[in-house]
Protein backbone atom coordinates (compact mmCIF):
# COMPACT_ATOMS: atom_id res chain seq x y z
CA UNK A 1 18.99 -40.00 -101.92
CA UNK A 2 19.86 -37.48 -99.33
CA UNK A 3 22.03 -36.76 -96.32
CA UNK A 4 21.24 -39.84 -94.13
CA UNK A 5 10.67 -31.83 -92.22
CA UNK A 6 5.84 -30.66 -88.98
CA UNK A 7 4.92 -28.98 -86.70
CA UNK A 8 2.96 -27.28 -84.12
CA UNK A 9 0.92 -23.81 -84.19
CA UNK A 10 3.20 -20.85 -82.68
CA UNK A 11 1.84 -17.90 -84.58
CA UNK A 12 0.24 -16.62 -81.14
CA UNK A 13 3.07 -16.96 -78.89
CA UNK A 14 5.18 -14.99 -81.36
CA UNK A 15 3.22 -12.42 -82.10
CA UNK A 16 1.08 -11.88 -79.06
CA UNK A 17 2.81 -11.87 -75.92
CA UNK A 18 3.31 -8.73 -72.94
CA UNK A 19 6.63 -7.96 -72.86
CA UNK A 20 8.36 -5.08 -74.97
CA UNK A 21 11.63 -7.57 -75.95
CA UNK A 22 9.37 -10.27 -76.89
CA UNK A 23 7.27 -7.52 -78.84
CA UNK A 24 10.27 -6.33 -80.60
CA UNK A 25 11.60 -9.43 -81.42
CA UNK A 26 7.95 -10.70 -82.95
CA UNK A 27 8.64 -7.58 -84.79
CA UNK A 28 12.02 -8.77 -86.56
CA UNK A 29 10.38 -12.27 -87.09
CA UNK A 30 7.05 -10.59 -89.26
CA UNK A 31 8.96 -7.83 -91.28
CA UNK A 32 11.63 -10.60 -92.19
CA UNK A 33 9.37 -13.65 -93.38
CA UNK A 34 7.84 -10.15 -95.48
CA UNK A 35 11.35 -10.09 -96.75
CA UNK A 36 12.00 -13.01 -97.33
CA UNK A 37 8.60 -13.74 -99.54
CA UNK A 38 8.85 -10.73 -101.76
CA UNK A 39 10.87 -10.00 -104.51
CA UNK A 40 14.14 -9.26 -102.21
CA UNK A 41 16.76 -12.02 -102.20
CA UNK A 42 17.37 -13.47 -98.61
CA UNK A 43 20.83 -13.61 -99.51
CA UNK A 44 21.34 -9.87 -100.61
CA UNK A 45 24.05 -8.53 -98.78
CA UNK A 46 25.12 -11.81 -97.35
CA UNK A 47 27.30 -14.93 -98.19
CA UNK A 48 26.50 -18.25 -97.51
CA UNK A 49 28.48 -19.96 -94.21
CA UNK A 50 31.32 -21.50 -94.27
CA UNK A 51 30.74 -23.91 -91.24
CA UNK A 52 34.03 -24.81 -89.47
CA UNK A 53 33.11 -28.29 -88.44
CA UNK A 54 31.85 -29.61 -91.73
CA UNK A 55 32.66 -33.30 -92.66
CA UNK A 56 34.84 -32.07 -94.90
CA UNK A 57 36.89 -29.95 -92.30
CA UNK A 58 36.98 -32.13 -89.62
CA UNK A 59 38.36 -34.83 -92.20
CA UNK A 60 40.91 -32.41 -93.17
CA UNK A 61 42.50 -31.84 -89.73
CA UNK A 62 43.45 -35.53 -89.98
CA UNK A 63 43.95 -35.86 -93.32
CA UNK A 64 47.00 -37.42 -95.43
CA UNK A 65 49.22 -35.64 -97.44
CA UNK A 66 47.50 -36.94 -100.48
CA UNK A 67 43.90 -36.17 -98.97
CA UNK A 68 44.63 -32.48 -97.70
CA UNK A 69 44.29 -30.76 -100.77
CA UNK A 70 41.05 -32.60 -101.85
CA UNK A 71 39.47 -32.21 -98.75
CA UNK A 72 40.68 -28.30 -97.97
CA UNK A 73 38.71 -26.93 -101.15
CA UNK A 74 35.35 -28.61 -100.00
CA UNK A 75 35.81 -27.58 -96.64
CA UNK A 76 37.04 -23.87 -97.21
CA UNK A 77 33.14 -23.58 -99.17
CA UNK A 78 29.92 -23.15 -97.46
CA UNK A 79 27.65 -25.78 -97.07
CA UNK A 80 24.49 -26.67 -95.89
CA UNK A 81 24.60 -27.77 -92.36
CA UNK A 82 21.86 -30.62 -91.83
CA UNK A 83 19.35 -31.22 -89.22
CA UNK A 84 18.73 -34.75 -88.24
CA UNK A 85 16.84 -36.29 -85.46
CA UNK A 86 19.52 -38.85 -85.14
CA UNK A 87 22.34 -36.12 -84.52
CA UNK A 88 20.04 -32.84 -82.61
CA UNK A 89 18.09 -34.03 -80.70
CA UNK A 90 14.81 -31.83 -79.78
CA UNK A 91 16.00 -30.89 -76.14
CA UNK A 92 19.44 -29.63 -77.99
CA UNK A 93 18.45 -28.03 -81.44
CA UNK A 94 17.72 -24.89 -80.81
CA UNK A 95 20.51 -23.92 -79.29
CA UNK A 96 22.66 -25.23 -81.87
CA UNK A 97 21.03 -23.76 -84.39
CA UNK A 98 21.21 -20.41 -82.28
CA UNK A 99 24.83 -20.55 -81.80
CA UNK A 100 25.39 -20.99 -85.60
CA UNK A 101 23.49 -18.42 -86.73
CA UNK A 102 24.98 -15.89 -84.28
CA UNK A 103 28.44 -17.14 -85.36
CA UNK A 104 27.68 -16.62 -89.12
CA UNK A 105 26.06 -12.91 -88.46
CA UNK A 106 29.43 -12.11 -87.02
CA UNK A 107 30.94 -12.94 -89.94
CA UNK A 108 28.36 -11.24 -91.96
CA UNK A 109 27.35 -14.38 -93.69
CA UNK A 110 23.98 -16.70 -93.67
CA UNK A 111 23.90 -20.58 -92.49
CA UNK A 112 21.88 -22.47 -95.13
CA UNK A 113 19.92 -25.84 -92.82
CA UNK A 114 18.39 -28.35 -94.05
CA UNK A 115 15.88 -29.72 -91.91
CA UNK A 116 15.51 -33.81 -92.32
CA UNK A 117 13.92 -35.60 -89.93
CA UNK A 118 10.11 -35.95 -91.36
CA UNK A 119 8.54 -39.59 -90.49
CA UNK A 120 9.61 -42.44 -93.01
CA UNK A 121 12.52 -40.32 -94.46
CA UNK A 122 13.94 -41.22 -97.62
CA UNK A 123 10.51 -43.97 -97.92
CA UNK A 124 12.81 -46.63 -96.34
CA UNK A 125 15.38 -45.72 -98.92
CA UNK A 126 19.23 -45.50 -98.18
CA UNK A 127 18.52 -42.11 -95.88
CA UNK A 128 15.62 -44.31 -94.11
CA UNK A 129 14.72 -43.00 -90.37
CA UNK A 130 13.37 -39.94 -89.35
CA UNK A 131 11.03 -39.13 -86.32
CA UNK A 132 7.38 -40.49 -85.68
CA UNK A 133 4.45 -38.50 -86.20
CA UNK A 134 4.29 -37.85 -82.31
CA UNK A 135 8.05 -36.36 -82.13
CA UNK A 136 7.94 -34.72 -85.07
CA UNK A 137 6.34 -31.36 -84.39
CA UNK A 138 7.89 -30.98 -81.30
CA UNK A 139 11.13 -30.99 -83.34
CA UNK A 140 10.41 -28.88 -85.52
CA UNK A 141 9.20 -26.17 -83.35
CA UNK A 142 12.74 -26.68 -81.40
CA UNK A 143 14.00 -25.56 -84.62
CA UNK A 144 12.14 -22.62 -85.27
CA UNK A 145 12.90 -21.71 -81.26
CA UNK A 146 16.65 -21.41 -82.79
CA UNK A 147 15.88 -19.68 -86.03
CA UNK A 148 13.88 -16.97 -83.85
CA UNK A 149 16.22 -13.43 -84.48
CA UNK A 150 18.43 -14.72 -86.43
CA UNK A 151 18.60 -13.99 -90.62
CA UNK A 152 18.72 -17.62 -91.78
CA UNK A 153 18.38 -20.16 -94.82
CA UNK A 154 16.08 -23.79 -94.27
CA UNK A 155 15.98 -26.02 -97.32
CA UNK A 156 12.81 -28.19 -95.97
CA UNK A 157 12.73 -31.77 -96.12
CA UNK A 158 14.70 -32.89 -99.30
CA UNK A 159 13.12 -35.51 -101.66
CA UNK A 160 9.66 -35.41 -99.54
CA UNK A 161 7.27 -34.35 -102.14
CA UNK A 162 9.16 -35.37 -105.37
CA UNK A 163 9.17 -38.93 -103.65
CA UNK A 164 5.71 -39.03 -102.41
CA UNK A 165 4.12 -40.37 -105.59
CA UNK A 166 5.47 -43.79 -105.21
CA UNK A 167 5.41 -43.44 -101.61
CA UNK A 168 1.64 -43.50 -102.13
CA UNK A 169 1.81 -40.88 -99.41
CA UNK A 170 0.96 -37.71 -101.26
CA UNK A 171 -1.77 -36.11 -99.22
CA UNK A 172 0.25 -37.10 -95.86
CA UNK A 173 3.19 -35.10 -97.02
CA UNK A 174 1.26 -31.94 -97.95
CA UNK A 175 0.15 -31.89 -94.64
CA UNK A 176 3.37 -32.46 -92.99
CA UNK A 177 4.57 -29.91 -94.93
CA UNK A 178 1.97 -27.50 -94.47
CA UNK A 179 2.50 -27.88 -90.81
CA UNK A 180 6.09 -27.55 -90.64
CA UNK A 181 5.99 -24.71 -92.93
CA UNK A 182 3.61 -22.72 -90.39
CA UNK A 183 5.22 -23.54 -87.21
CA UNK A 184 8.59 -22.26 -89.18
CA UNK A 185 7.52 -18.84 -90.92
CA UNK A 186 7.38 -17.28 -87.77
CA UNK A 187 11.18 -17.65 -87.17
CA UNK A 188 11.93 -15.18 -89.98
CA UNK A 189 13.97 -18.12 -91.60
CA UNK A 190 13.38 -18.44 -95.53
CA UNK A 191 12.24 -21.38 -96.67
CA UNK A 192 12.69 -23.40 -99.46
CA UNK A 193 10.67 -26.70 -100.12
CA UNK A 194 11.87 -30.02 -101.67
CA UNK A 195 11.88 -28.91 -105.21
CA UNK A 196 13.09 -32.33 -106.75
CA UNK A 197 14.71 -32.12 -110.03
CA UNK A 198 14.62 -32.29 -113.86
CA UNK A 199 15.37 -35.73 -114.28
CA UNK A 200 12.30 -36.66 -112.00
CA UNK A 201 9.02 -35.35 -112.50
CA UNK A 202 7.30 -33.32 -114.74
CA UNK A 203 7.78 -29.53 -113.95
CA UNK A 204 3.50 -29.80 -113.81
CA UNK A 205 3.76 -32.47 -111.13
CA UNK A 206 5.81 -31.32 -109.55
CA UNK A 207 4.35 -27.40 -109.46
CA UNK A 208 1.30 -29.55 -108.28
CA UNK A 209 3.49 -30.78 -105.88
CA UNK A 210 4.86 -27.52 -103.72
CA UNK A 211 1.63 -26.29 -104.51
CA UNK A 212 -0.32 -28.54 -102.26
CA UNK A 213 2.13 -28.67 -100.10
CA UNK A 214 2.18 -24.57 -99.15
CA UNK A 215 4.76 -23.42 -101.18
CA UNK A 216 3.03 -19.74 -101.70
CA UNK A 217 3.70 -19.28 -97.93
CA UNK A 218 7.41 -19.29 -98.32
CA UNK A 219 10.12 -17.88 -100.25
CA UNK A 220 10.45 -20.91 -102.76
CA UNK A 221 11.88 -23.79 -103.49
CA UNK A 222 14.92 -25.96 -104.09
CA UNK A 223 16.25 -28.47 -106.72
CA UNK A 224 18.86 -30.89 -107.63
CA UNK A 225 19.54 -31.53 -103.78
CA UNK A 226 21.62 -34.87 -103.64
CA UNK A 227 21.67 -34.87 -107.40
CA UNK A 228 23.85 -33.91 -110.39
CA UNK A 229 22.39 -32.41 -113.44
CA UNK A 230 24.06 -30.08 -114.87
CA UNK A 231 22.80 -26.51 -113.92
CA UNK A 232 21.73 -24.74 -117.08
CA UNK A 233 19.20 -28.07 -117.29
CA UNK A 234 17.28 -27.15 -113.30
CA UNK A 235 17.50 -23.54 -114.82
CA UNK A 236 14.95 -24.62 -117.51
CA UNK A 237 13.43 -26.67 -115.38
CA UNK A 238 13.08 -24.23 -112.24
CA UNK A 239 11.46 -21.77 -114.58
CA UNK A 240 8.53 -24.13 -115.50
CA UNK A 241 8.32 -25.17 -112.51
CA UNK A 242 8.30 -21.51 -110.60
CA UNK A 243 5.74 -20.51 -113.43
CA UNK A 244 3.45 -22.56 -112.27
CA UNK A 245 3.48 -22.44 -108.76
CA UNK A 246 2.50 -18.50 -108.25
CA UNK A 247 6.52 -17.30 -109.44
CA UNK A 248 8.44 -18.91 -106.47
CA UNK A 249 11.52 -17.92 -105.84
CA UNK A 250 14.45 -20.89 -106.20
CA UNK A 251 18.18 -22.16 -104.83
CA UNK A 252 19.84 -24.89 -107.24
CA UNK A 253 22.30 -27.61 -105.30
CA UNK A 254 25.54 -27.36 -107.82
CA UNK A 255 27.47 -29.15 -104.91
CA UNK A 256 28.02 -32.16 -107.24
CA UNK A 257 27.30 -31.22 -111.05
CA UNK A 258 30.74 -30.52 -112.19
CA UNK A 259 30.13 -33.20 -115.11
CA UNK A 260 26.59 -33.69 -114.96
CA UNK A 261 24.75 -36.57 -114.61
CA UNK A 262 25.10 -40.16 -115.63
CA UNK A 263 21.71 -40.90 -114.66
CA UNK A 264 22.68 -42.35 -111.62
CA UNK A 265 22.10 -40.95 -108.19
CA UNK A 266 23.88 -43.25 -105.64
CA UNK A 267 28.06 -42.78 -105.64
CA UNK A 268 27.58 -42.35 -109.24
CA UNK A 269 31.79 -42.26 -110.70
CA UNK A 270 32.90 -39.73 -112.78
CA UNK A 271 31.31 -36.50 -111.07
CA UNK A 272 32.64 -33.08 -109.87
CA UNK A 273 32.64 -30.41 -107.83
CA UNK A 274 30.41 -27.95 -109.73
CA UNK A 275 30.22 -24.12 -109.34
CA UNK A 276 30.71 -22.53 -106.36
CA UNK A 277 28.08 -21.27 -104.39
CA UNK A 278 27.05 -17.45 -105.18
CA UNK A 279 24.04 -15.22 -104.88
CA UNK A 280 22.46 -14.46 -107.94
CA UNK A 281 20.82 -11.52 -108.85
CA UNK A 282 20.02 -11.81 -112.99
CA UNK A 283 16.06 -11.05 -113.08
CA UNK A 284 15.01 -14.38 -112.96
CA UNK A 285 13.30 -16.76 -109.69
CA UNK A 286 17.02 -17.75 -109.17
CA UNK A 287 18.15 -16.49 -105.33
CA UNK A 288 21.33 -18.43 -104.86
CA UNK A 289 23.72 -21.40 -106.23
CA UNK A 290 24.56 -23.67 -103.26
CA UNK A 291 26.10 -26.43 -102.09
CA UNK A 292 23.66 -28.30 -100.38
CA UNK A 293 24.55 -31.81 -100.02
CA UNK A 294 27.56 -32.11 -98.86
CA UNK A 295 29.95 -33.16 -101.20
CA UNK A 296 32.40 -36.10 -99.55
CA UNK A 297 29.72 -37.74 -98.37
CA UNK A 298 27.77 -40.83 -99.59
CA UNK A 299 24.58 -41.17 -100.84
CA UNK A 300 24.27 -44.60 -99.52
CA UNK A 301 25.59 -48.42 -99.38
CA UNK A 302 26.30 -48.55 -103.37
CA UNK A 303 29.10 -48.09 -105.18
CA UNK A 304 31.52 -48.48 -102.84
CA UNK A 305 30.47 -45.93 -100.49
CA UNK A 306 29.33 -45.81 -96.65
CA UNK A 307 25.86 -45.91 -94.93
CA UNK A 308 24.41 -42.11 -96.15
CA UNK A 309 25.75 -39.40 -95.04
CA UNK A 310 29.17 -40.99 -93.92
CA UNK A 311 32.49 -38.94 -94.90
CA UNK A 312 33.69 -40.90 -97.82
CA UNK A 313 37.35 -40.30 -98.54
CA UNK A 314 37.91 -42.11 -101.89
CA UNK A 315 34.51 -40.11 -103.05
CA UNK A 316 35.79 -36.51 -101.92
CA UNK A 317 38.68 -36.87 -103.96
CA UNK A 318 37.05 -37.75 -107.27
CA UNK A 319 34.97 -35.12 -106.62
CA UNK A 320 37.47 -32.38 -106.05
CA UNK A 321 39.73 -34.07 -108.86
């Protein structure tokens, strides 16, 4: 459904070590993740990233005449950059994710990562792979190396909770989460959890969910990731769902729900770009719209499209159509 999150204990060596710059920088890391839970917006101030080597950029440097336009106005919008075992690995991560965010505070913006690489992604779906238990934390903690200093945005995991129901894996995937989530905090990073979506499960399920899974130890959580309902609808359904998970904080993917949805999530025809991405400050849990999945690229093998996560041509232009 996705683009194709555990863990190991660092609070210690980030807080508690001799020297004055690691002192100071431990520093930055707790008064941030205070920042980043309370009522402040992680975004205030900032604008999401507008990463140059996007799908949709690179595309466009080789792009046709008829393809240009299309793929110019979803590559001139920030996206989500995603993490994937298969593309960083753990020896490279963190200083990827280092240069990006140093790149983006230059340009006084935020880079919004989404971290996907938790064992038996996707449930052997169309985004199937992942890392095994043993790699896992190790990864992760090569990402929170890189997030370390730097103000930054991490959508955890997308479709790990709402998808763990019939999975028949719900008590493994609070853990995984819970671990990830506390090897990440540290970094200053705020985090969103897999929030799923309103055409999925119940917003008490799904409360129960994010619940279990940690969710009062980070800023929030995210929905509609991958998907395409229409906004005002996750609104609604963020509310509920916020409401009964201790009033966290949320980030709505509109990447996709220009028309909203057909109730299909794979290549569905007929969609749209939908509004651009944009803090929001309006009194409610809402932080931030963003485009999170990348639109241009394919859900999966259906409808015509790619393997997941492939640049799909024929799909960017519908969508930017």
């Amino acid at each position: 459904m996705a683009k194709s999150g555990k863990f190991s204990t660092r609070l210690i060596a980030i807080t508690i070590v001799g020297s004055l710059a690691v002192i100071a920088l431990a520093g930055w890391a707790v008064s941030s993740v205070v920042r980043s839970t309370a009522s402040s917006n992680p975004f205030a101030g900032l604008t999401p990233y507008v990463y140059p080597e996007s799908s949709a950029a690179v595309a466009a440097k080789t792009a046709t005449d008829a393809e240009k336009s299309a793929f110019d106005r979803i590559a001139q919008s920030p996206t989500a950059i995603w993490l994937l075992p298969e593309e960083h690995t753990t020896a490279e991560i963190g200083g990827f994710i280092s240069s990006v965010s140093e790149t983006a505070a230059a340009a006084s913006q935020i880079p919004v990562f989404v971290v996907y690489g938790i064992p038996n992604r996707d449930c052997s779906n169309q985004s199937a792979g992942g890392l095994s238990t043993e790699e896992y934390p190790g990864w992760v903690s090569a990402i929170a190396d890189g997030l370390t200093g730097h103000a930054s945005i991490v959508i955890l995991e997308p479709d790990s909770l709402a998808l763990s129901s019939s999975c028949g894996n719900v008590d493994e995937r609070a853990g995984e989460i819970n671990a990830a989530i506390d090897s990440l905090v540290p970094s200053g990073a705020a985090i969103y959890l897999d929030g799923g979506h309103s055409n999925w499960l119940s917003a008490t399920d799904q409360a129960t969910l994010l619940t279990n899974a940690g969710v009062a130890k980070v800023r929030g959580f995210a929905s509609n990731v991958s998907n395409f309902n229409p906004t005002d609808d996750e609104k609604a359904y963020d509310a509920k769902v916020s409401e009964l998970a201790g009033g966290a904080h949320y980030v709505i993917d509109t990447g996709r729900n220009g028309n909203g949805s057909n109730g299909e999530w794979c290549n569905p025809s007929g969609r749209a770009l939908g509004a651009s991405p944009a803090v929001i400050d309006d009194g409610t849990g809402l932080d931030a719209l963003l485009w999170i999945k990348n639109p241009g690229e394919s859900d999966g093998e259906c409808n015509g499209g790619p393997a997941a996560g492939d640049w799909w041509p024929a799909g960017a232009i519908e969508l930017a159509q």
